[in-house]
C-alpha atoms as a PDB file:
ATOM      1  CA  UNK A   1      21.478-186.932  39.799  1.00  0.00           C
ATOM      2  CA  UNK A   2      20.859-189.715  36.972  1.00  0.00           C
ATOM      3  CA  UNK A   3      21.717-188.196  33.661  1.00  0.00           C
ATOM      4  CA  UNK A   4      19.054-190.076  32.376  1.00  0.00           C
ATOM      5  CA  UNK A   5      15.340-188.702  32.979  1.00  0.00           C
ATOM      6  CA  UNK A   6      14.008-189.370  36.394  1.00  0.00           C
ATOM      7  CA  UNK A   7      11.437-192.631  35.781  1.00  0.00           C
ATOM      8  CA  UNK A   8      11.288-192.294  40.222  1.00  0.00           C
ATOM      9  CA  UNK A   9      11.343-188.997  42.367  1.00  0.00           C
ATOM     10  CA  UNK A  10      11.225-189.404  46.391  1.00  0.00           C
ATOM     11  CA  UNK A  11      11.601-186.209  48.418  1.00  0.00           C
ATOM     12  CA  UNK A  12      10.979-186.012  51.996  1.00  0.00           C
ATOM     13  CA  UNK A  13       9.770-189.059  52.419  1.00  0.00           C
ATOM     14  CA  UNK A  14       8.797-190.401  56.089  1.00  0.00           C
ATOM     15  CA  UNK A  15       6.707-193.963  57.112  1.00  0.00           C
ATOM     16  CA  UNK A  16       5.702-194.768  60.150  1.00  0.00           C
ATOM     17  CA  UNK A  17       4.886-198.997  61.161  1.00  0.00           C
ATOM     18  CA  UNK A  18       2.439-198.416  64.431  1.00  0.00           C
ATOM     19  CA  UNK A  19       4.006-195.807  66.307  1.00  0.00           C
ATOM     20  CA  UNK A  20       7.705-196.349  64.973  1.00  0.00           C
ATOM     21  CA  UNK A  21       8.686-194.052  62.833  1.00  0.00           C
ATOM     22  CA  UNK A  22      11.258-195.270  60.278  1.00  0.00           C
ATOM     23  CA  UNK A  23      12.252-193.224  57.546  1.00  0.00           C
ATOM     24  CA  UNK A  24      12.948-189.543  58.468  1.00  0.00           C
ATOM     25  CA  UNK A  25      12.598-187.478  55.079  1.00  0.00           C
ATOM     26  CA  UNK A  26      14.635-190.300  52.309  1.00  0.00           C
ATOM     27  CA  UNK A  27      15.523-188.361  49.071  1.00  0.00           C
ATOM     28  CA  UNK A  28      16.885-190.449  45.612  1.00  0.00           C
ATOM     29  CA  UNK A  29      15.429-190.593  41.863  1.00  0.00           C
ATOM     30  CA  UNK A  30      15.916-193.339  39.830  1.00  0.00           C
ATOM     31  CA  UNK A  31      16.892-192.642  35.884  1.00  0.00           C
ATOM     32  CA  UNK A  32      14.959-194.885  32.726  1.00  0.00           C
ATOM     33  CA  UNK A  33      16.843-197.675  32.614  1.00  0.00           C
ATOM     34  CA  UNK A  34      18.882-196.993  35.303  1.00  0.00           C
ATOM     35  CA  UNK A  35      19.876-200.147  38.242  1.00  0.00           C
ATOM     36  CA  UNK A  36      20.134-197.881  41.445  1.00  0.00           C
ATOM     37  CA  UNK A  37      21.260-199.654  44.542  1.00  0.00           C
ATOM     38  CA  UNK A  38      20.253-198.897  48.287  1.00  0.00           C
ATOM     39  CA  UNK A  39      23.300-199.757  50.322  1.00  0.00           C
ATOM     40  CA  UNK A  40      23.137-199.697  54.463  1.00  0.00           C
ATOM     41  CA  UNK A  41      23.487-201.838  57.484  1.00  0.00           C
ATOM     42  CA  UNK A  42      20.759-203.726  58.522  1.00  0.00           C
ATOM     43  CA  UNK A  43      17.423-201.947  60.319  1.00  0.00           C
ATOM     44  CA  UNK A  44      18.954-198.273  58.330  1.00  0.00           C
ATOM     45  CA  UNK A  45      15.202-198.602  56.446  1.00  0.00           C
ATOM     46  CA  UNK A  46      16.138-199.738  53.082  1.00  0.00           C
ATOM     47  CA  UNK A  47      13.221-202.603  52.848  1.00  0.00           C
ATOM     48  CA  UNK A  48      11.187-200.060  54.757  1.00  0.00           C
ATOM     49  CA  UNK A  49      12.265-197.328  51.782  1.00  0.00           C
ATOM     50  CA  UNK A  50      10.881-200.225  49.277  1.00  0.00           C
ATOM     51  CA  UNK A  51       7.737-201.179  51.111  1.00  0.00           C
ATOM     52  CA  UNK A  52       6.955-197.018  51.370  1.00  0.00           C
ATOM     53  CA  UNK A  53       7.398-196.589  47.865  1.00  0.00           C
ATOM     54  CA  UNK A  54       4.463-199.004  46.987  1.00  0.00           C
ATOM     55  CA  UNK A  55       2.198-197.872  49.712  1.00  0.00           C
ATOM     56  CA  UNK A  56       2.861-200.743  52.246  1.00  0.00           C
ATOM     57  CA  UNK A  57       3.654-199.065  55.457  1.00  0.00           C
ATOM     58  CA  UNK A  58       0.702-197.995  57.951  1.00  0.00           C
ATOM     59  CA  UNK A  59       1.531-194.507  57.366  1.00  0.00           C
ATOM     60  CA  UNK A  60       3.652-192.148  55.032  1.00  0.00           C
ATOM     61  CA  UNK A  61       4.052-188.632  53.867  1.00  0.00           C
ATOM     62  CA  UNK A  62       6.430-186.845  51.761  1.00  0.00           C
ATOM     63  CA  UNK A  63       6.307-187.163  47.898  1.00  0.00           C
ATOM     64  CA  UNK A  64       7.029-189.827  45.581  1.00  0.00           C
ATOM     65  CA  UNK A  65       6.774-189.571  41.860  1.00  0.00           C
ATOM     66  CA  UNK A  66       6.506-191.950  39.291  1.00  0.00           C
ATOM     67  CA  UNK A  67       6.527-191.508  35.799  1.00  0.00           C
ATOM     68  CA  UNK A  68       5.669-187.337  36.407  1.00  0.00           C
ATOM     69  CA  UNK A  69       2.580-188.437  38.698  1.00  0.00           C
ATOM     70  CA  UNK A  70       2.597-188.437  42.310  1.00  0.00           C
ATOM     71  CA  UNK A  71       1.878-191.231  44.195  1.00  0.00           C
ATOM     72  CA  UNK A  72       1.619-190.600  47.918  1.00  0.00           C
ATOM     73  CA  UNK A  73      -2.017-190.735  48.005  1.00  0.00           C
ATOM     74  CA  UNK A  74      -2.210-193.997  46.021  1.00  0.00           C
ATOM     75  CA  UNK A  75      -3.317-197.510  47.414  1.00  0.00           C
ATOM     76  CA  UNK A  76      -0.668-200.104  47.533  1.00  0.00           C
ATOM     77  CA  UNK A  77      -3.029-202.144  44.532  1.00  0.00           C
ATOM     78  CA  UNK A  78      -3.204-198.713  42.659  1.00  0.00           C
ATOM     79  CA  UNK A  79       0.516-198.430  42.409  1.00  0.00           C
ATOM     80  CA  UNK A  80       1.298-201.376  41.205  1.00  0.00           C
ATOM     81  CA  UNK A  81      -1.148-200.919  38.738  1.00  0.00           C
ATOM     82  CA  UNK A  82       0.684-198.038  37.797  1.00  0.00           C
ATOM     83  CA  UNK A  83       3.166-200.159  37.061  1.00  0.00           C
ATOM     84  CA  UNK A  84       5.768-199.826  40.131  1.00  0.00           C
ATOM     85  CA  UNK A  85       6.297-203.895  40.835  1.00  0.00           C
ATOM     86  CA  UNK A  86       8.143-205.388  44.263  1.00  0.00           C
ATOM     87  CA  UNK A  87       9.836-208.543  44.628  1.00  0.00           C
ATOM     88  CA  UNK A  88       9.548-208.934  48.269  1.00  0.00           C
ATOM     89  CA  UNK A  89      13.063-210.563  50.308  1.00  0.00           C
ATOM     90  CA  UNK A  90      10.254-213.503  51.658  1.00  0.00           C
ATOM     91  CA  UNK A  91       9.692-213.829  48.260  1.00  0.00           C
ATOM     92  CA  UNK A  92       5.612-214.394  48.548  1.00  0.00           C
ATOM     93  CA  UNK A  93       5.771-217.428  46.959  1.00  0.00           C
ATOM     94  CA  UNK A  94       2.012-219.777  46.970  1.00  0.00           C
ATOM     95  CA  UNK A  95       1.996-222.582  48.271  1.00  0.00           C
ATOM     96  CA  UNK A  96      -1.081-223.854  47.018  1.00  0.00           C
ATOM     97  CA  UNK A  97      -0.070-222.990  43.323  1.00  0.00           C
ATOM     98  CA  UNK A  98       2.399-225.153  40.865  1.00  0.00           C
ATOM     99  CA  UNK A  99       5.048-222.650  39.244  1.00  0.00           C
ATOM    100  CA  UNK A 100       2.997-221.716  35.904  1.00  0.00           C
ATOM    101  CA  UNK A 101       0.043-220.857  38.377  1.00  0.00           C
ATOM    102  CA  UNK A 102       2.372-217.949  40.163  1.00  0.00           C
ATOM    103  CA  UNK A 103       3.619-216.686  36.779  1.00  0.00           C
ATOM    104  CA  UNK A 104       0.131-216.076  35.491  1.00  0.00           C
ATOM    105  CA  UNK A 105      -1.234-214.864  39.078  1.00  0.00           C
ATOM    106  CA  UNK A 106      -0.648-211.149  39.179  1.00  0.00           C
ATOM    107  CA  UNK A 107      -2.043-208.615  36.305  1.00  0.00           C
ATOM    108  CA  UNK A 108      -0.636-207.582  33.785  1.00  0.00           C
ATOM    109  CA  UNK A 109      -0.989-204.269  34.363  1.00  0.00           C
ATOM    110  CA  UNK A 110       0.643-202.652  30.997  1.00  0.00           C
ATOM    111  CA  UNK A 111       2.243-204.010  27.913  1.00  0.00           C
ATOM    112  CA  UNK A 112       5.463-204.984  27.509  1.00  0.00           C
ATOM    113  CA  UNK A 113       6.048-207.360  29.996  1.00  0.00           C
ATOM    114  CA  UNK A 114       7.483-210.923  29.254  1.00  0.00           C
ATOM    115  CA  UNK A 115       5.709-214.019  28.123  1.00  0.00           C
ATOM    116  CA  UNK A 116       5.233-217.122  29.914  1.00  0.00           C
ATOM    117  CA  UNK A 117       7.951-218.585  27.532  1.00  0.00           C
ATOM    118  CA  UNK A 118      10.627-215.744  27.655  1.00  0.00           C
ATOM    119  CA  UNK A 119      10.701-216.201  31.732  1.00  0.00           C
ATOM    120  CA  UNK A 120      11.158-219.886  30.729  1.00  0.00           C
ATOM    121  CA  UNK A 121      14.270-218.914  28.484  1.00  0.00           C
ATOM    122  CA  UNK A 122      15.493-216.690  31.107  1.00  0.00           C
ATOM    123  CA  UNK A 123      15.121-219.167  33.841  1.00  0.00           C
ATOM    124  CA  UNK A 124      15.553-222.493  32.437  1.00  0.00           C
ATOM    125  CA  UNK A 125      14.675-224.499  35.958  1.00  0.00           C
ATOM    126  CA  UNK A 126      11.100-222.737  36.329  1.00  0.00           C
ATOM    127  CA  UNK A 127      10.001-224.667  32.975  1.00  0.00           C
ATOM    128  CA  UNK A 128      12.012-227.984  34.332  1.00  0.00           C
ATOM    129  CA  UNK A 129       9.667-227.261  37.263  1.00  0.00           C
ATOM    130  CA  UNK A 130       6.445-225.796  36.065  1.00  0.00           C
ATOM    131  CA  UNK A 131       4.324-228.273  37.541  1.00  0.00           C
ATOM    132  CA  UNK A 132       5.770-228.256  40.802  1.00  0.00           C
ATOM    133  CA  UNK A 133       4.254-226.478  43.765  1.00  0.00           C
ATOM    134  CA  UNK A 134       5.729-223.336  44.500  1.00  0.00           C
ATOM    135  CA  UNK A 135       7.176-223.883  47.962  1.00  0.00           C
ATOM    136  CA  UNK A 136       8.592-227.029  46.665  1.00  0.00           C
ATOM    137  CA  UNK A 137      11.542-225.407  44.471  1.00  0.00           C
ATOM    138  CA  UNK A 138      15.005-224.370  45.936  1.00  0.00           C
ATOM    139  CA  UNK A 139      15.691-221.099  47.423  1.00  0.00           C
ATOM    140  CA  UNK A 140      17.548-220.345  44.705  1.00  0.00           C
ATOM    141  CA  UNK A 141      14.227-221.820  42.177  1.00  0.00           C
ATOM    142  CA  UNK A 142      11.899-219.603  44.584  1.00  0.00           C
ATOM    143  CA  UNK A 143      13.499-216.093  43.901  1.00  0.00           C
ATOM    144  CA  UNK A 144      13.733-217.132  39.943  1.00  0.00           C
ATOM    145  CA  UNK A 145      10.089-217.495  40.658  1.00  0.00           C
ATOM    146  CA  UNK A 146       9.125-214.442  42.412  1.00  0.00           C
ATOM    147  CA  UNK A 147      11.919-212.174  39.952  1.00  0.00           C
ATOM    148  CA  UNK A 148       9.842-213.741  37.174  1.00  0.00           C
ATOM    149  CA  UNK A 149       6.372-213.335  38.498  1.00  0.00           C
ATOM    150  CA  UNK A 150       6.931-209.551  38.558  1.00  0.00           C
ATOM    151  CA  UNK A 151       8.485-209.517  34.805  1.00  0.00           C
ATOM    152  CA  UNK A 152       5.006-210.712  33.731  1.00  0.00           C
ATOM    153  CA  UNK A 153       3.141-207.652  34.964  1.00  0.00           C
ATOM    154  CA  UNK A 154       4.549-205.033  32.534  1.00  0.00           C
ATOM    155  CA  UNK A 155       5.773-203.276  35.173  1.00  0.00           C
ATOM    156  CA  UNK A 156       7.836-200.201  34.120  1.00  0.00           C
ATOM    157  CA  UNK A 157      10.059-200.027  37.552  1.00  0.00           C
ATOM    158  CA  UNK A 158      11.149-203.590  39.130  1.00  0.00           C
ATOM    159  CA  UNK A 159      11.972-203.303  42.998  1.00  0.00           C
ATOM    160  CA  UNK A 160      14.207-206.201  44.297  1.00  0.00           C
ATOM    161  CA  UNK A 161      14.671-206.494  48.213  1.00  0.00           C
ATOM    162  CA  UNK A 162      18.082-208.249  48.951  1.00  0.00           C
ATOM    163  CA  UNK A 163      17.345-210.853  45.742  1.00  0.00           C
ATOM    164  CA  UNK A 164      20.662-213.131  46.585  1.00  0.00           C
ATOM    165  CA  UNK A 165      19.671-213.298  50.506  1.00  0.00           C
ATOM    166  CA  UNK A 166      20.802-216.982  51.327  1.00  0.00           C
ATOM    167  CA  UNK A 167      21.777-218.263  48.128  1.00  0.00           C
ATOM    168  CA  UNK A 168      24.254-220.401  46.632  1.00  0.00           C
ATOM    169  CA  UNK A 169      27.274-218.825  45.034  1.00  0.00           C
ATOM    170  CA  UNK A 170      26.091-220.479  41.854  1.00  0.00           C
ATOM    171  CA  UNK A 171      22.497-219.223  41.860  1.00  0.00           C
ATOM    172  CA  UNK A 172      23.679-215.914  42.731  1.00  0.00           C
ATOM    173  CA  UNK A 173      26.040-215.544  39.764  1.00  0.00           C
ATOM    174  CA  UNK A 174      23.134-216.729  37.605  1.00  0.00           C
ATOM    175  CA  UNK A 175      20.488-214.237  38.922  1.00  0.00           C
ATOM    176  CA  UNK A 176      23.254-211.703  38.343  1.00  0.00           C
ATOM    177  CA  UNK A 177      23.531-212.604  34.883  1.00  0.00           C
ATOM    178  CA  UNK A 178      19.766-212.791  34.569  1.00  0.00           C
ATOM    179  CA  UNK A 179      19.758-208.732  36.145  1.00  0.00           C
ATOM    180  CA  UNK A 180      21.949-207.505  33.783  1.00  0.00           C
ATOM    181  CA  UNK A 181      20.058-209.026  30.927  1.00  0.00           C
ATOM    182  CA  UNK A 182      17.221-207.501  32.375  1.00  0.00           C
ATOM    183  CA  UNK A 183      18.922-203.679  31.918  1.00  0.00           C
ATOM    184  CA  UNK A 184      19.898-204.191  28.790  1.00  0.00           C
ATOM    185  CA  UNK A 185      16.842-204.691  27.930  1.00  0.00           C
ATOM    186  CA  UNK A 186      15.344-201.533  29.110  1.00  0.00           C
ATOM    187  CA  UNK A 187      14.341-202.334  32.652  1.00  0.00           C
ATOM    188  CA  UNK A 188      14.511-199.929  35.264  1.00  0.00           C
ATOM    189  CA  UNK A 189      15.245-201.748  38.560  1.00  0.00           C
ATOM    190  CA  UNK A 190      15.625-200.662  42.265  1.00  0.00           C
ATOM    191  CA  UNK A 191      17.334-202.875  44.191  1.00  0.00           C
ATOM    192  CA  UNK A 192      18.182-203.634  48.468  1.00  0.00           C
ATOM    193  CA  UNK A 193      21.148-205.748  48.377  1.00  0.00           C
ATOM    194  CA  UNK A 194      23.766-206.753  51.675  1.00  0.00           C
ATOM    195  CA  UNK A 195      26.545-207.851  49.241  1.00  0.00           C
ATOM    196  CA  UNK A 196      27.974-205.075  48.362  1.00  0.00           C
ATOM    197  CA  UNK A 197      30.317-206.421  46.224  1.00  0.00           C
ATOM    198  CA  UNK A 198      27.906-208.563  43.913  1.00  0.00           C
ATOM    199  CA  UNK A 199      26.081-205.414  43.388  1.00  0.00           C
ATOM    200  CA  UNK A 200      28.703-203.004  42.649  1.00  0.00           C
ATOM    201  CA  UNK A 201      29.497-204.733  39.215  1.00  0.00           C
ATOM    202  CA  UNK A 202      25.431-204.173  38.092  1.00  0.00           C
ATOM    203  CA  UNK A 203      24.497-200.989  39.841  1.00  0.00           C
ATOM    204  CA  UNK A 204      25.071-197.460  37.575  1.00  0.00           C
ATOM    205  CA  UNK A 205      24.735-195.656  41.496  1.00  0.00           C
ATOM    206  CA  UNK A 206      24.048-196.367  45.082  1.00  0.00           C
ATOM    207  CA  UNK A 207      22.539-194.446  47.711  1.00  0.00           C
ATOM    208  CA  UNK A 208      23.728-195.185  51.356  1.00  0.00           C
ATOM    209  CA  UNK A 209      20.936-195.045  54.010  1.00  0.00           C
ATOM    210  CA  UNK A 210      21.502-194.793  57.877  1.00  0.00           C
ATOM    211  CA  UNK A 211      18.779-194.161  60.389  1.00  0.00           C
ATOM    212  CA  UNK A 212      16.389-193.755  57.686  1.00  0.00           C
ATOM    213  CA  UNK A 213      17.995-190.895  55.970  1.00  0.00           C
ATOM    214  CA  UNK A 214      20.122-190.839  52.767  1.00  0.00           C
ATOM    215  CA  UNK A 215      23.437-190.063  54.218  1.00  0.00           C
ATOM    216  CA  UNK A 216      25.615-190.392  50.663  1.00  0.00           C
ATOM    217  CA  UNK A 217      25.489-191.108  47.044  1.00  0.00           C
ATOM    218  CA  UNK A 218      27.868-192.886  44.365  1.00  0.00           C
ATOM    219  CA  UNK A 219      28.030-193.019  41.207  1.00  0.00           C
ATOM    220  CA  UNK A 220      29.768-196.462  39.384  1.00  0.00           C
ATOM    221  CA  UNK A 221      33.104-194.928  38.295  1.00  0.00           C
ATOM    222  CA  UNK A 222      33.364-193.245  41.703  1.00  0.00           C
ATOM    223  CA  UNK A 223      33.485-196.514  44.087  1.00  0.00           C
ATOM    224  CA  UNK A 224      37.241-197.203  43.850  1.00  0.00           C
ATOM    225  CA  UNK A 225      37.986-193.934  45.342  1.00  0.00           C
ATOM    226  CA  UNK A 226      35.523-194.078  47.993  1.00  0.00           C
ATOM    227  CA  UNK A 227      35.976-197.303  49.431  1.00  0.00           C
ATOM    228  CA  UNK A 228      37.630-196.793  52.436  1.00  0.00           C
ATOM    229  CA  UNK A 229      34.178-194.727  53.245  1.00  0.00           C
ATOM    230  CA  UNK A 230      32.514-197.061  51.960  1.00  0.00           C
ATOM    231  CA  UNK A 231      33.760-200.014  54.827  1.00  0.00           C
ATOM    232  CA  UNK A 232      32.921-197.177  57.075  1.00  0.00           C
ATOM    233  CA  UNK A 233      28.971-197.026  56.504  1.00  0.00           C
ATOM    234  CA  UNK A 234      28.814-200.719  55.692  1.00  0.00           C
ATOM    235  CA  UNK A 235      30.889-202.242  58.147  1.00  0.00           C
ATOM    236  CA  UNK A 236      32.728-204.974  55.971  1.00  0.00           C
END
């Protein structure tokens, strides 16, 4: 358990896309200004875990609890209103829209969240390219672009889905650097992520899924001695 107080509770919780039925009862909380990390091999429902979370499957049940209210029965819009904000691995980015355009596009849907200028500051390219269309930046530029759009929002928990997913070694060291200034100041973040190794130096605890269950839990201090079980459930 976080020893911080639990900002997200999820107990028992199932989704379902169509007739598939993907998560089989996931359980995990998430601490204030904790960085919690879902760890698996690919299809053991970690995106699916995300997507549940803010109401985006075709069907769920269980409970989820955010900030001491429950969710489950919430539209996806209704969520994120609560202030529960996903940075999707496509990254959503607008085609249509120049890079200022997707900052300002969502709501801000409490206060607190960063300015126009401090997403600049963190992510020095986005201002180089503010008047570019969106699908005309880098990979790398793109998932500056959709980290940032979500800092806008005020959104009290930030969900990243696999936020290094192919990127340069150099643009994932910065967005590392740009996470961790995010925690320090006060974010609490959820993150998917396949390299285990970047995210074991940002994470305070990770939660291994498999089949859509929850099969183990670490805290930071505790990966050294559990590596070797580790390689097991991640296959590297």
């Amino acid at each position: 358990m976080p020893e911080a107080p639990a900002l997200l509770t999820v107990s028992g919780l199932e989704a379902w896309y169509g007739e598939s039925h993907i998560l089989h009862g996931v359980d995990f909380t998430v601490g204030r200004g904790e960085l919690v990390t879902l760890l698996g091999r690919n299809g053991a429902g970690k995106t699916t875990t995300l997507k549940s979370i803010m109401g985006m499957t075709a069907k769920r049940r269980g409970s989820v609890v955010f900030d001491g209210a429950e969710t489950i029965g919430l539209t996806s819009d209704r969520i994120a209103r609560a202030g529960i904000a996903l940075c999707p691995e496509e990254r959503g980015i607008f085609a249509s829209l120049d890079v200022e355009e997707n900052l300002l596009l969502p709501p801000r849907v409490a206060p607190g969240g960063l300015t126009i200028a401090q997403i600049y500051e963190l992510f020095p390219n986005l201002y180089e390219r503010r008047k570019s269309p969106g699908t005309k930046l880098s990979g790398g530029e793109q998932q500056m672009l959709a980290i940032g759009r979500i800092l806008h929002t005020g959104a009290k928990l930030l969900m990243l889905d696999e936020p290094t997913e192919g990127l340069a070694p150099v643009i994932i060291e910065q967005i590392g650097l740009t996470i961790r200034r995010l925690k320090e100041a006060g974010f609490t973040i959820l993150m998917v992520e396949q390299n285990f190794r970047w995210a074991s130096a940002l994470a305070d605890r990770f939660y291994v899924m498999e089949h859509g269950r929850v099969i183990d839990h670490f805290v930071a201090s505790d990966l050294e001695a559990n590596m070797e079980k580790l390689h097991r459930y991640l296959g590297v």
